[in-house]
Structure formats: structure tokens, C-alpha cells
N, C-alpha and C. Protein backbone atom coordinates (compact mmCIF):
# COMPACT_ATOMS: atom_id res chain seq x y z
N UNK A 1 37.85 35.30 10.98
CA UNK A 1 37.44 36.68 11.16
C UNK A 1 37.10 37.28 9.80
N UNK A 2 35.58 37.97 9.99
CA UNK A 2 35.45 38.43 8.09
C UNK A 2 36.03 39.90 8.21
N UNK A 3 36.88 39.94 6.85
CA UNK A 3 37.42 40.90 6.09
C UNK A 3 36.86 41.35 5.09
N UNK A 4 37.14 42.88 4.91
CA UNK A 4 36.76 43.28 2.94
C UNK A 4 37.93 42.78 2.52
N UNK A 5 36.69 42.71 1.04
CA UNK A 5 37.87 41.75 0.11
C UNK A 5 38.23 43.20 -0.52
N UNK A 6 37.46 44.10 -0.87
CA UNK A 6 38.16 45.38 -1.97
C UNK A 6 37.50 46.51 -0.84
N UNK A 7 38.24 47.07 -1.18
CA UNK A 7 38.12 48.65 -0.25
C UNK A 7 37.01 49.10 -0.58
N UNK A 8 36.27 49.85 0.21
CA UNK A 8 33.83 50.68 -0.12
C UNK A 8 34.67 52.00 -0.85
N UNK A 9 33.88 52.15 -1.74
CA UNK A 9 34.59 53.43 -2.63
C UNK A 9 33.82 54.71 -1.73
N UNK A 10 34.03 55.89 -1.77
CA UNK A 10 33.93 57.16 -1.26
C UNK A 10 32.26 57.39 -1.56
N UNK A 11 31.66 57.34 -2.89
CA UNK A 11 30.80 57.35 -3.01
C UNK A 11 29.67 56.36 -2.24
N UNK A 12 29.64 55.17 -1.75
CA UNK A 12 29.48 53.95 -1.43
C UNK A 12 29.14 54.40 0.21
N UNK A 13 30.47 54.85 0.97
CA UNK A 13 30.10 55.37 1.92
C UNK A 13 29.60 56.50 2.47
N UNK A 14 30.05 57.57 1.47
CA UNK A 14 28.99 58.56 1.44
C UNK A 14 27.57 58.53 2.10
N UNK A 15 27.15 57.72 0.63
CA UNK A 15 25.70 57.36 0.75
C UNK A 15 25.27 56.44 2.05
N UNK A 16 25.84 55.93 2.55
CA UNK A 16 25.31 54.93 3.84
C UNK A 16 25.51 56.29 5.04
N UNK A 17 26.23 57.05 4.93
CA UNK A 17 26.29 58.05 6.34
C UNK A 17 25.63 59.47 5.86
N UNK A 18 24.68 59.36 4.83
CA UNK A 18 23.76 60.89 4.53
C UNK A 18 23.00 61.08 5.42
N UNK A 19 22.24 60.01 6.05
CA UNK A 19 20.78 60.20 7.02
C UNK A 19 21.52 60.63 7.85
N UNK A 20 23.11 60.58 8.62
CA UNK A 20 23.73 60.75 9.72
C UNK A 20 23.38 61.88 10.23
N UNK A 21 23.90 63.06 9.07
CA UNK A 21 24.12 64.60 9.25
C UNK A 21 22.96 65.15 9.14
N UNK A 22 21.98 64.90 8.82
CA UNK A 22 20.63 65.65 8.26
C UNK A 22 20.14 65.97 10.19
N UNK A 23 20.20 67.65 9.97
CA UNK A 23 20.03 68.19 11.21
C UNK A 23 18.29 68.94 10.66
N UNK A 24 17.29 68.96 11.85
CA UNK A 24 16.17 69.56 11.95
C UNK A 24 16.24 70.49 12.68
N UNK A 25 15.02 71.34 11.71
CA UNK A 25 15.14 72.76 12.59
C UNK A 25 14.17 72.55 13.90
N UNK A 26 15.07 73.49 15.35
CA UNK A 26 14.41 73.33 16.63
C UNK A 26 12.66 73.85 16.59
N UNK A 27 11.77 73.09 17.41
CA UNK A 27 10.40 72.98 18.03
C UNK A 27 10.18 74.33 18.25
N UNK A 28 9.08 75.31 17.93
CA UNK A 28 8.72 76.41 18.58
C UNK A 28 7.27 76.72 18.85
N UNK A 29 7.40 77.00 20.10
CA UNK A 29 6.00 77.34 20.99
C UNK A 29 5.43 78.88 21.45
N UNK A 30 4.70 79.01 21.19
CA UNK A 30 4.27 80.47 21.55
C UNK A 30 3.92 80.78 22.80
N UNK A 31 4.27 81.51 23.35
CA UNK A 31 4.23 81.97 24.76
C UNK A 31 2.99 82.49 25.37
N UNK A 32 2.36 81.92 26.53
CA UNK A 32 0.89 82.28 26.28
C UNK A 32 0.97 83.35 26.85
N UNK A 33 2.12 84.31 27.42
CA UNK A 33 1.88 85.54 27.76
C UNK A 33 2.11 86.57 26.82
N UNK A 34 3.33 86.45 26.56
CA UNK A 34 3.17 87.70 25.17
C UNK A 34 2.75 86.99 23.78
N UNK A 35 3.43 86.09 23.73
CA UNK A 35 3.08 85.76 21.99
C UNK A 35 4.54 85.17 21.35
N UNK A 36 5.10 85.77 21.83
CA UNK A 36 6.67 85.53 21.17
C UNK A 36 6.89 84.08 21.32
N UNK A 37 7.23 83.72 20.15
CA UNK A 37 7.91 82.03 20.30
C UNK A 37 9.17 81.62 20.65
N UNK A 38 9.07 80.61 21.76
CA UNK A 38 10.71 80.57 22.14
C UNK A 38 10.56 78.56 22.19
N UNK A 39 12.02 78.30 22.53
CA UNK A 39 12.15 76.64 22.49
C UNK A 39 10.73 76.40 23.69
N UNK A 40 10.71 74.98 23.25
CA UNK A 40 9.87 74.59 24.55
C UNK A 40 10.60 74.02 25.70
N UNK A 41 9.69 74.14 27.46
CA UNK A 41 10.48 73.60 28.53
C UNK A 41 11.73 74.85 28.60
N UNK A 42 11.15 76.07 28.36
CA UNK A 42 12.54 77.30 28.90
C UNK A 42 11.44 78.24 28.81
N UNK A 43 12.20 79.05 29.73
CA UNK A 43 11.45 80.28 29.99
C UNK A 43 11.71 81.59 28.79
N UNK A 44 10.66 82.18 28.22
CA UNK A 44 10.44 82.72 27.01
C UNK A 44 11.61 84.01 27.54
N UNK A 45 12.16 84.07 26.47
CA UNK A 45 13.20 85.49 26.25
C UNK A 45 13.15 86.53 26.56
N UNK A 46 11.72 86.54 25.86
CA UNK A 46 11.14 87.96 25.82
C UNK A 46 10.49 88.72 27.34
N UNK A 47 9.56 88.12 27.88
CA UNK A 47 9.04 88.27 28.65
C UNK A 47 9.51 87.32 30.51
N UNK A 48 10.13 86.30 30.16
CA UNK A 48 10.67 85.53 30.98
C UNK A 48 9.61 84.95 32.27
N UNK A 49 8.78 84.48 31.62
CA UNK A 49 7.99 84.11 32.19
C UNK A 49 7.91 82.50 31.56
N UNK A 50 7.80 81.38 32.61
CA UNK A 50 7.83 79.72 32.41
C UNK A 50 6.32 79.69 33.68
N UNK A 51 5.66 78.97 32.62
CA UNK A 51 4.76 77.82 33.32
C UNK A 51 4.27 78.98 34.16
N UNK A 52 3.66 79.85 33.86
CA UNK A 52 2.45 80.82 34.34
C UNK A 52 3.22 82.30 35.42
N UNK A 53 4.36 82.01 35.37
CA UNK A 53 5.20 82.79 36.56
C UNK A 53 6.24 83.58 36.14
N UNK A 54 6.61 84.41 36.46
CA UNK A 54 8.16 85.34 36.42
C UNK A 54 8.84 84.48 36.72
N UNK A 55 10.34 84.12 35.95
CA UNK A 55 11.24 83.28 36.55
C UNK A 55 12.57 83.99 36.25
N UNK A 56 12.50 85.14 34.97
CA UNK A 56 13.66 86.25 34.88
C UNK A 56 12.91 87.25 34.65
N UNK A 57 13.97 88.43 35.31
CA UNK A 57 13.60 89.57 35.50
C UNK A 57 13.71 90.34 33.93
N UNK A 58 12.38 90.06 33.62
CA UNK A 58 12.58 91.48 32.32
C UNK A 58 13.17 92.53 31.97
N UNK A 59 14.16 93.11 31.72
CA UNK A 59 14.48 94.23 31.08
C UNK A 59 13.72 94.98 30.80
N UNK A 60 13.17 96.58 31.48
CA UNK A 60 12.31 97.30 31.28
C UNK A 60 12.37 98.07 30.11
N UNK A 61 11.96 98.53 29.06
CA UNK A 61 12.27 99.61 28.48
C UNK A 61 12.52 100.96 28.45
């Protein structure tokens, strides 16, 4: 069965688990009804409208 012969120093492993954590910022799409950009595949915030339709009820002003 293979073993380490000397213990991976801190630095050593560090560096092999950097690509791990590297987080990207989320996808944004503009809403073809108002404009406002929200994630893609969800219904926009603002206006609440998905894929050409009302799907939440807007908050009137």
C-alpha cells in the first residue's frame, strides 16, 4: 500500500486546492420587457414576467 514518506507542507497544499475556491460572478440577462437584468431561467424581479407572460404579481406603485 503507497504511503508519504514526509508530510505535503501547508504551502504545497495550498497551492494544489486554489482553483478549488475561485467562485464566478452569476450570468445576467436583460429582460425583454422592462430592461432590468435578472439571473437567467427565473422570472425577472422587477416586473415578474418569464418567457413572454406574468408569472408574479407586480407590486404596484
Amino acid at each position: 500500500m503507497a504511503v508519504p514518506k514526509r508530510k505535503q507542507s501547508h504551502a504545497r497544499k495550498s497551492s494544489r486546492r486554489s482553483s478549488v475556491w475561485k467562485l464566478t460572478a452569476p450570468k445576467l440577462v436583460a429582460c425583454s420587457n422592462c430592461g432590468e437584468y435578472h439571473r437567467p431561467h427565473r422570472a425577472c424581479p422587477n416586473c415578474g414576467q418569464y418567457n413572454g407572460r406574468e408569472v408574479i404579481a407586480a407590486a404596484e406603485e
